[in-house]
C-alpha atoms as a PDB file:
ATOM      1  CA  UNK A   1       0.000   0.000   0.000  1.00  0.00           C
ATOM      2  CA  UNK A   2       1.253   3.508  -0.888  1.00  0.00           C
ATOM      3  CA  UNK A   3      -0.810   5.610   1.589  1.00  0.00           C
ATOM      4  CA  UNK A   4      -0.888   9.306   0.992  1.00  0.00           C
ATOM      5  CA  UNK A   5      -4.313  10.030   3.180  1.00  0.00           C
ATOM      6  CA  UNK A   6      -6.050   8.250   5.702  1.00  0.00           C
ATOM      7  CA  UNK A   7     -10.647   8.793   5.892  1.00  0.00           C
ATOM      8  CA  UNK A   8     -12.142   9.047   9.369  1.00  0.00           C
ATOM      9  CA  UNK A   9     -15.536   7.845   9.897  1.00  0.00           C
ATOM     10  CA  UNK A  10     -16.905   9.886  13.366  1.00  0.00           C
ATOM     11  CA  UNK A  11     -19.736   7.758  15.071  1.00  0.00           C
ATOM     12  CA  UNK A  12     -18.570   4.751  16.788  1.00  0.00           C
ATOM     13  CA  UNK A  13     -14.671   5.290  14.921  1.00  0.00           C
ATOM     14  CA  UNK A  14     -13.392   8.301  16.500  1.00  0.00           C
ATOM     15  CA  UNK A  15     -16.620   9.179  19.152  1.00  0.00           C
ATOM     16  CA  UNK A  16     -18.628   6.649  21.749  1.00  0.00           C
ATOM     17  CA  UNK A  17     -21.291   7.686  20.175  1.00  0.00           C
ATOM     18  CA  UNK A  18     -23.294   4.532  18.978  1.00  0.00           C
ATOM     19  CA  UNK A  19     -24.219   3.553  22.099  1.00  0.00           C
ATOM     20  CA  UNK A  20     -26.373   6.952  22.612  1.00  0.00           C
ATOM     21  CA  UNK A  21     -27.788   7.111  19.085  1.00  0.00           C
ATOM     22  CA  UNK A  22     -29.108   3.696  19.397  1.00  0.00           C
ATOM     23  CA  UNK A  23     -30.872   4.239  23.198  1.00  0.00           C
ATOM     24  CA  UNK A  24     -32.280   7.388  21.887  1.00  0.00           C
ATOM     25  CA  UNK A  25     -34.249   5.962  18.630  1.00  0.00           C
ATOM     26  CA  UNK A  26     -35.439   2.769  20.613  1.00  0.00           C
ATOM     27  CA  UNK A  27     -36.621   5.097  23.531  1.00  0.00           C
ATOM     28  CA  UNK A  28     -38.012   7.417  21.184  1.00  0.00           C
ATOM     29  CA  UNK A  29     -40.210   4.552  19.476  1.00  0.00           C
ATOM     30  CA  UNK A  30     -41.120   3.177  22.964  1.00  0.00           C
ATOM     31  CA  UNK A  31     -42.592   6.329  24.267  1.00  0.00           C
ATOM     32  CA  UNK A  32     -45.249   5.370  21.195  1.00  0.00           C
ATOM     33  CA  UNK A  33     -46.069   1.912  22.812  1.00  0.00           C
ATOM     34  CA  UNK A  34     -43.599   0.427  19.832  1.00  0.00           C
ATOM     35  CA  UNK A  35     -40.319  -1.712  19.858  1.00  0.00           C
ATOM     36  CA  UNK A  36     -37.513  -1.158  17.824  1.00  0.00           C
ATOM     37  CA  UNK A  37     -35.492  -4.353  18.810  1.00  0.00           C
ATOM     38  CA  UNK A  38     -31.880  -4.592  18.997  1.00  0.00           C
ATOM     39  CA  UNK A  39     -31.421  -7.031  15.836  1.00  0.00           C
ATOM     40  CA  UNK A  40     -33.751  -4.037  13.794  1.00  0.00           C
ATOM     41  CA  UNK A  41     -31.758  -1.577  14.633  1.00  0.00           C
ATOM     42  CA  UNK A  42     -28.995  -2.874  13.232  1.00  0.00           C
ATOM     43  CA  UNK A  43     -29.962  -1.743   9.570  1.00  0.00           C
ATOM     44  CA  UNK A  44     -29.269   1.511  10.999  1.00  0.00           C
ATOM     45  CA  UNK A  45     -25.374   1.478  11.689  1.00  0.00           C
ATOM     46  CA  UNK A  46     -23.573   3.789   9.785  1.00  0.00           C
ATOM     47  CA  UNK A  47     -26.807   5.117   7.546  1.00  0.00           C
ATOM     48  CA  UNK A  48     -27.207   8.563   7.157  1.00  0.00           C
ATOM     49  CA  UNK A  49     -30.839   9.584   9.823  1.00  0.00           C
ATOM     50  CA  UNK A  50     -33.038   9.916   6.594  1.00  0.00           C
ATOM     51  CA  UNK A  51     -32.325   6.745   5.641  1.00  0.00           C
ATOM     52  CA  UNK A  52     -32.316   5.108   9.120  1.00  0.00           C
ATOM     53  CA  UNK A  53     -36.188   6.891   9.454  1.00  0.00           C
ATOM     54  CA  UNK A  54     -37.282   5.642   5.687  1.00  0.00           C
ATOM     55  CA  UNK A  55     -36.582   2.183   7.809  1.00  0.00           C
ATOM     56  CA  UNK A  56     -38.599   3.057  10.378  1.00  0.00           C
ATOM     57  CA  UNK A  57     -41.328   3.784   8.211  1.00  0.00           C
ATOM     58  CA  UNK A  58     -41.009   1.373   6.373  1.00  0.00           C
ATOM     59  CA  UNK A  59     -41.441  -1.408   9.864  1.00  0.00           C
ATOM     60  CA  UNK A  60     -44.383   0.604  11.770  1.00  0.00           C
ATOM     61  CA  UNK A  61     -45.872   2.652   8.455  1.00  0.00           C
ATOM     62  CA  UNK A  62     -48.800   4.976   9.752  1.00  0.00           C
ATOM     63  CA  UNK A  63     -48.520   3.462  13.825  1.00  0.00           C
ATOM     64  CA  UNK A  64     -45.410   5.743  14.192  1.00  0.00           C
ATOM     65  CA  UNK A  65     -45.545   9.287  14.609  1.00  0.00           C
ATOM     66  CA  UNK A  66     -42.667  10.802  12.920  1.00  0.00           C
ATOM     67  CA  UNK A  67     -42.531  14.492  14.033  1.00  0.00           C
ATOM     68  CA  UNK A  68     -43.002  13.017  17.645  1.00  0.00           C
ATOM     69  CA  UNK A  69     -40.237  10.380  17.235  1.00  0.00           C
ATOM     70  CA  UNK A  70     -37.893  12.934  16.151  1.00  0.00           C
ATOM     71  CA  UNK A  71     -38.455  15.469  19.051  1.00  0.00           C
ATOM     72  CA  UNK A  72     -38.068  12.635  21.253  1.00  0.00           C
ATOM     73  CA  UNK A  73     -35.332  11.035  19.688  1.00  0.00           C
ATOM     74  CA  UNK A  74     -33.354  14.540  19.816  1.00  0.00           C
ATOM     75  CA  UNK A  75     -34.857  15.711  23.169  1.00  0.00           C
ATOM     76  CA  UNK A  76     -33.109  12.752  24.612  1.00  0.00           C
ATOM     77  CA  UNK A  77     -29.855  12.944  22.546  1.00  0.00           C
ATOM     78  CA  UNK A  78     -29.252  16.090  23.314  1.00  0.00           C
ATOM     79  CA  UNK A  79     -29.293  15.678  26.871  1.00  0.00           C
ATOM     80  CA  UNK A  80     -27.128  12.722  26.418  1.00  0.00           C
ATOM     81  CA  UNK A  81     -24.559  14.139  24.525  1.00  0.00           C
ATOM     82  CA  UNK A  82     -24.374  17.703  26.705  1.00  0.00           C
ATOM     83  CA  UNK A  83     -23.225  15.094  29.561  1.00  0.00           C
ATOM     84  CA  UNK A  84     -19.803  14.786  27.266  1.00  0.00           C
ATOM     85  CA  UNK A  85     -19.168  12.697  24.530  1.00  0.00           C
ATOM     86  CA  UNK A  86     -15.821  10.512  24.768  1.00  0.00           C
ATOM     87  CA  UNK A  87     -12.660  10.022  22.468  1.00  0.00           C
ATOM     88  CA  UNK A  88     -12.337   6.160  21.450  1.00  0.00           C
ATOM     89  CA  UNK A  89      -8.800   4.853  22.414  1.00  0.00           C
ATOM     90  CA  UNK A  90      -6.252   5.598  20.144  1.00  0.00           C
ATOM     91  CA  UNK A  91      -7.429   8.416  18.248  1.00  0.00           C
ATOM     92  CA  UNK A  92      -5.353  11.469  19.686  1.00  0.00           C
ATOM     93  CA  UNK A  93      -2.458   9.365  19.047  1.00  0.00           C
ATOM     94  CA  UNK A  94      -3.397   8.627  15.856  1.00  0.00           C
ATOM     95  CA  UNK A  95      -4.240  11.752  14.544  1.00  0.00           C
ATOM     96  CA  UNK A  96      -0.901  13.032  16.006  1.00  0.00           C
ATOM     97  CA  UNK A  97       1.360  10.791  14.012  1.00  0.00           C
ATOM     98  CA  UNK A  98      -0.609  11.782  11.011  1.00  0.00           C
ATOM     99  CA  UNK A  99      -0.200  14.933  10.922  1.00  0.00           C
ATOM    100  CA  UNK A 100       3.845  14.207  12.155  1.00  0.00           C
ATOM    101  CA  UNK A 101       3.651  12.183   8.566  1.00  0.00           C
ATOM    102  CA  UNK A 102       1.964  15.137   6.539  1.00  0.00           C
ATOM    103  CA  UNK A 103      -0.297  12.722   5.565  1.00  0.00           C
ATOM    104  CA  UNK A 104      -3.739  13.983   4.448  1.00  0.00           C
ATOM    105  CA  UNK A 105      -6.908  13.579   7.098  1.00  0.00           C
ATOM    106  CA  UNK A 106     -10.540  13.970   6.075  1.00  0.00           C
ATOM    107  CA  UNK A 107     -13.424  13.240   8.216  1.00  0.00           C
ATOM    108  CA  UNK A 108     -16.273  11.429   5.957  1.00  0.00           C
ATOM    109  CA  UNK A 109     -18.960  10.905   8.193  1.00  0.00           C
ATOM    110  CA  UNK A 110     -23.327  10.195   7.724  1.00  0.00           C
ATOM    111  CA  UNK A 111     -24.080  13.147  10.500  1.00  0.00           C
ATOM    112  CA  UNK A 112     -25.328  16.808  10.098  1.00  0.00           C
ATOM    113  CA  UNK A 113     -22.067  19.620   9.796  1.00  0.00           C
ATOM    114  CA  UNK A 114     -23.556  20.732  13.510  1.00  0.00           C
ATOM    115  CA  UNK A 115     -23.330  17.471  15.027  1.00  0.00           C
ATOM    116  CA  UNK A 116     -19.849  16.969  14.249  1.00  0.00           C
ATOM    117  CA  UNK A 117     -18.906  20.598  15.106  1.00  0.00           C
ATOM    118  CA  UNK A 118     -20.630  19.363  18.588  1.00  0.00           C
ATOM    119  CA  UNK A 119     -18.563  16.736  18.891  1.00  0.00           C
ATOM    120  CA  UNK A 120     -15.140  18.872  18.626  1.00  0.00           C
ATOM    121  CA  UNK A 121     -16.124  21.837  20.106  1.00  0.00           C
ATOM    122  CA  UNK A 122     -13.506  22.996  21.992  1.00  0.00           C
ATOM    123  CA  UNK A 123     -10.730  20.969  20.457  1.00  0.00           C
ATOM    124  CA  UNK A 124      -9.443  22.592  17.636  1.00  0.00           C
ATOM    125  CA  UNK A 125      -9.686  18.824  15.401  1.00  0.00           C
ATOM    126  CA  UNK A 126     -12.004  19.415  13.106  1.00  0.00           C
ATOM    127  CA  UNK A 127     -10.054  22.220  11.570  1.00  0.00           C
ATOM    128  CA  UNK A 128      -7.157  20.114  11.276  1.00  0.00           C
ATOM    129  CA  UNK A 129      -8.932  17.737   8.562  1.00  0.00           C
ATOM    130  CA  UNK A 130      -8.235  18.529   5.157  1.00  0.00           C
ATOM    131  CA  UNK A 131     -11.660  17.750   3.356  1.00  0.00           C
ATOM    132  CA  UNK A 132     -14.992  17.668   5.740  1.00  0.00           C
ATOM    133  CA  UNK A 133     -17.316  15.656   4.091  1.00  0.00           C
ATOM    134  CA  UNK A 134     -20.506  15.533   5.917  1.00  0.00           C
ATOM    135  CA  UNK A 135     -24.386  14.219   5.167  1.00  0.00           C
ATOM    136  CA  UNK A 136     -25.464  17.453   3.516  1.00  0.00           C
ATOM    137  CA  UNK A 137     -22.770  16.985   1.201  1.00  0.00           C
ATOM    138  CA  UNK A 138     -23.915  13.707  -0.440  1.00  0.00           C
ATOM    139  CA  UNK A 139     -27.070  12.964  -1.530  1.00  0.00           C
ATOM    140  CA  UNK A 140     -26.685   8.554  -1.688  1.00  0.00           C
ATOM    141  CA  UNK A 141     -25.080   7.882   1.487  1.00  0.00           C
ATOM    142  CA  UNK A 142     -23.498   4.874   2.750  1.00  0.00           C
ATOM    143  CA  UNK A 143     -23.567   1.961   1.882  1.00  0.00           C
ATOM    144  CA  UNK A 144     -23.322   3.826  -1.671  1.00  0.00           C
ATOM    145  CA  UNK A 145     -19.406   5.226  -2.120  1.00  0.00           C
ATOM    146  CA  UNK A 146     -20.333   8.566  -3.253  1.00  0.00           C
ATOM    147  CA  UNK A 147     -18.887   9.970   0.396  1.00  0.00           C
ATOM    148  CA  UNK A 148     -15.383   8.683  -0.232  1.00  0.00           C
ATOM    149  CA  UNK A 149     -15.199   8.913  -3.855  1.00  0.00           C
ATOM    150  CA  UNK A 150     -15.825  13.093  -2.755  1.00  0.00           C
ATOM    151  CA  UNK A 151     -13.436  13.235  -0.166  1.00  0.00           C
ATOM    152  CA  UNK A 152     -10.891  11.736  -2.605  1.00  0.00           C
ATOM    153  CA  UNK A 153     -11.837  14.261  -5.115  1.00  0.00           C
ATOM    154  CA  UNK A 154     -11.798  16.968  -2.758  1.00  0.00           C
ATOM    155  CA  UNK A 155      -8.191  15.932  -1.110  1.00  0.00           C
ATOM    156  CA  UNK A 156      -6.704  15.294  -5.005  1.00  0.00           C
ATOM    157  CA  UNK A 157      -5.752  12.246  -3.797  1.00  0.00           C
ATOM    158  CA  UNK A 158      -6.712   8.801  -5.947  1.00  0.00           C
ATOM    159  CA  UNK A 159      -8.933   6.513  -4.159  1.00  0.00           C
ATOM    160  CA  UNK A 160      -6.176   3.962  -4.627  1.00  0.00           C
ATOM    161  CA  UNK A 161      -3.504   5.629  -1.931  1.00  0.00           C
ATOM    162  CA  UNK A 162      -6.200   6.368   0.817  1.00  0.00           C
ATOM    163  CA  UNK A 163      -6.781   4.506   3.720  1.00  0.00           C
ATOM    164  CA  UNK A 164     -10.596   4.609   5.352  1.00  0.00           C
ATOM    165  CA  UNK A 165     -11.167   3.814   9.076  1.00  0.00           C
ATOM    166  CA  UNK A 166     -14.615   2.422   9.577  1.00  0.00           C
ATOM    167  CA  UNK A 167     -16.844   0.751  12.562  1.00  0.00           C
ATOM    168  CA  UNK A 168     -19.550   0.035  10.655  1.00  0.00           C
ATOM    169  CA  UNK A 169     -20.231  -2.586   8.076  1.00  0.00           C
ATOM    170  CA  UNK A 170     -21.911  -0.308   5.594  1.00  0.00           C
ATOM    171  CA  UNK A 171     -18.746   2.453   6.084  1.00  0.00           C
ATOM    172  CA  UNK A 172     -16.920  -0.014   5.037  1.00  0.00           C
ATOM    173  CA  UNK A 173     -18.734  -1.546   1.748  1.00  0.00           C
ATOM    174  CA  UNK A 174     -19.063   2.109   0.893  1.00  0.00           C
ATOM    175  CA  UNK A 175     -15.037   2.266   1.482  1.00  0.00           C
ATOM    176  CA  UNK A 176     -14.208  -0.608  -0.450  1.00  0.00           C
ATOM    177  CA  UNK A 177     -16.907   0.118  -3.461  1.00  0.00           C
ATOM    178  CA  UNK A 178     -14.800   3.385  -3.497  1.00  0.00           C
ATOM    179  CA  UNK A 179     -11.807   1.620  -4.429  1.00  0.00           C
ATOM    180  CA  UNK A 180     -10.141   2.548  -1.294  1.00  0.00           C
ATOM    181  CA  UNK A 181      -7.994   0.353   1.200  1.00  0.00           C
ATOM    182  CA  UNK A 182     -10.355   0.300   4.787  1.00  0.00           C
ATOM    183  CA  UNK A 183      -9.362  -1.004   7.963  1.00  0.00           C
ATOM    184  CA  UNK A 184     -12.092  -1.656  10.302  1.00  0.00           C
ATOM    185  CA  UNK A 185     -12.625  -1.191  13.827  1.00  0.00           C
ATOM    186  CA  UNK A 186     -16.046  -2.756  15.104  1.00  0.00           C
ATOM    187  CA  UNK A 187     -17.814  -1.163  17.543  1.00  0.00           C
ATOM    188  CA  UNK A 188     -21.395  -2.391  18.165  1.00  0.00           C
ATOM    189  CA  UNK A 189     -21.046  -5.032  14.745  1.00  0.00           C
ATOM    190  CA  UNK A 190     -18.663  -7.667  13.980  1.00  0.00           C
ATOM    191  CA  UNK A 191     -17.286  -7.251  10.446  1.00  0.00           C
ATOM    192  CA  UNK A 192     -20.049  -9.130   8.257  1.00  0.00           C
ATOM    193  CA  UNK A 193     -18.612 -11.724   6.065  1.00  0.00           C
ATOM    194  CA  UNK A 194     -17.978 -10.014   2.699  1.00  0.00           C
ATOM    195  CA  UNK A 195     -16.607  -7.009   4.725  1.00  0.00           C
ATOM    196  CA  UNK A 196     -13.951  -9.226   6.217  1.00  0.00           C
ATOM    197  CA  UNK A 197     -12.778 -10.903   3.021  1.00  0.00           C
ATOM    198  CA  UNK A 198     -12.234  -7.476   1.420  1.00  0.00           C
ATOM    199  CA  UNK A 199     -10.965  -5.197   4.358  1.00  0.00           C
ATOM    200  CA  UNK A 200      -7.098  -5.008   4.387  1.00  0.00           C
ATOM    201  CA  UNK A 201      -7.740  -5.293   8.377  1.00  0.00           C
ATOM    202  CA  UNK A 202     -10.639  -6.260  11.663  1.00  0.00           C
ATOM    203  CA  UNK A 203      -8.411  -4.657  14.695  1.00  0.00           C
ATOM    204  CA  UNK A 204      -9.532  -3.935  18.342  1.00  0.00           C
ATOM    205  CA  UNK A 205      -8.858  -0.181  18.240  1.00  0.00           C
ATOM    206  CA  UNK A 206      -7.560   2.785  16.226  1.00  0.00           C
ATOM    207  CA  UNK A 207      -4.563   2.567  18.259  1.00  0.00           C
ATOM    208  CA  UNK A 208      -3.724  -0.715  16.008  1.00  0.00           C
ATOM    209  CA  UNK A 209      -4.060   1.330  12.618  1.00  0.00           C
ATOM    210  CA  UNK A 210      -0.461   2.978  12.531  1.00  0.00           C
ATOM    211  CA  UNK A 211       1.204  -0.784  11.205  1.00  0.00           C
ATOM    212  CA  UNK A 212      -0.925   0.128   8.463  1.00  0.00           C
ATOM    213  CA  UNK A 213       0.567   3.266   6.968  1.00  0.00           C
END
């Protein structure tokens, strides 16, 4: 591999963040008298929120209120997140030997511009990534490449020498579809099987990813 940039997924890669997201849609559905079960909710990992509510619909059709859902859903995330949200191991000290490198960072990630200013406030990151490629930027998100095919564009950097750090099954189809190399870290899923037989990489943390460069 000839590595000239390395693509950060945010939720569940670089943030504990999956954990939250998935308490606050199954509480949000329960305050209707619904269940959104654990294996469900699994379609939803790494999906942009439009697409993860098209699911929704598409389960409970006209026995879930959708305005409601959503002011519960955020109502209870935002409390959640103002609490703090934490770094997952290794990233600091990943992102530091990048940079040492001069290797190129971008953050390609299925969440809002605000949410991942949210999630950085205060730490002067997200300025340090060199293409910001968030879900108002891409109208077919993952599982569909168009996210890292844009931060390649964007970075002038083929899809061929970039490197993709992923949790999530469908960051990681959407990775490889791309034509780019992608490790993955799991954080709520295993690696599904065609994931595994085409990732360069399954390790434990993002503090196993520097071998890789």
């Amino acid at each position: 591999m000839n590595i000239k940039a390395v693509l950060f997924d945010m939720d569940g890669l670089i943030f504990d963040t999956e954990g939250l997201y998935k308490k606050s849609w199954q509480h949000a559905v329960s305050e209707q008298g619904l269940q959104l079960s654990d294996e469900y909710y699994k379609k939803f990992i790494g999906v942009q929120d439009a697409g993860c509510e098209r699911l929704l619909q598409m389960k409970f059709a006209q026995q879930l209120d959708m305005p409601r859902f959503r002011l519960a859903r955020d109502r209870m995330l935002e409390a959640e997140m103002d609490k703090g949200i934490a770094y997952k191991n290794g990233f600091k000290e990943l992102f530091a030997v990048l940079k040492s490198a001069q290797l190129k960072c971008a953050l390609v990630t299925s969440s809002a511009l605000p949410k991942a200013e949210h999630h950085f406030a205060g730490s002067g990151y997200i300025s340090q990534f060199d293409a910001l490629i968030t879900a108002e930027k891409v109208e077919n998100g993952k599982p569909a490449p168009d996210c890292y095919l844009m931060a390649s564009e964007q970075l002038g950097i083929a899809a061929a020498e970039c490197l993709v750090l992923e949790d999530s099954n469908n960051g990681m189809r959407a990775a490889l579809d791309a034509g780019c190399y992608a490790v993955m870290v799991p954080d709520l899923l295993p690696p599904d099987a065609d994931v595994a037989e085409r990732a360069v990489a399954v390790v434990a943390s993002l503090a196993d990813v520097e071998q890789f460069l």
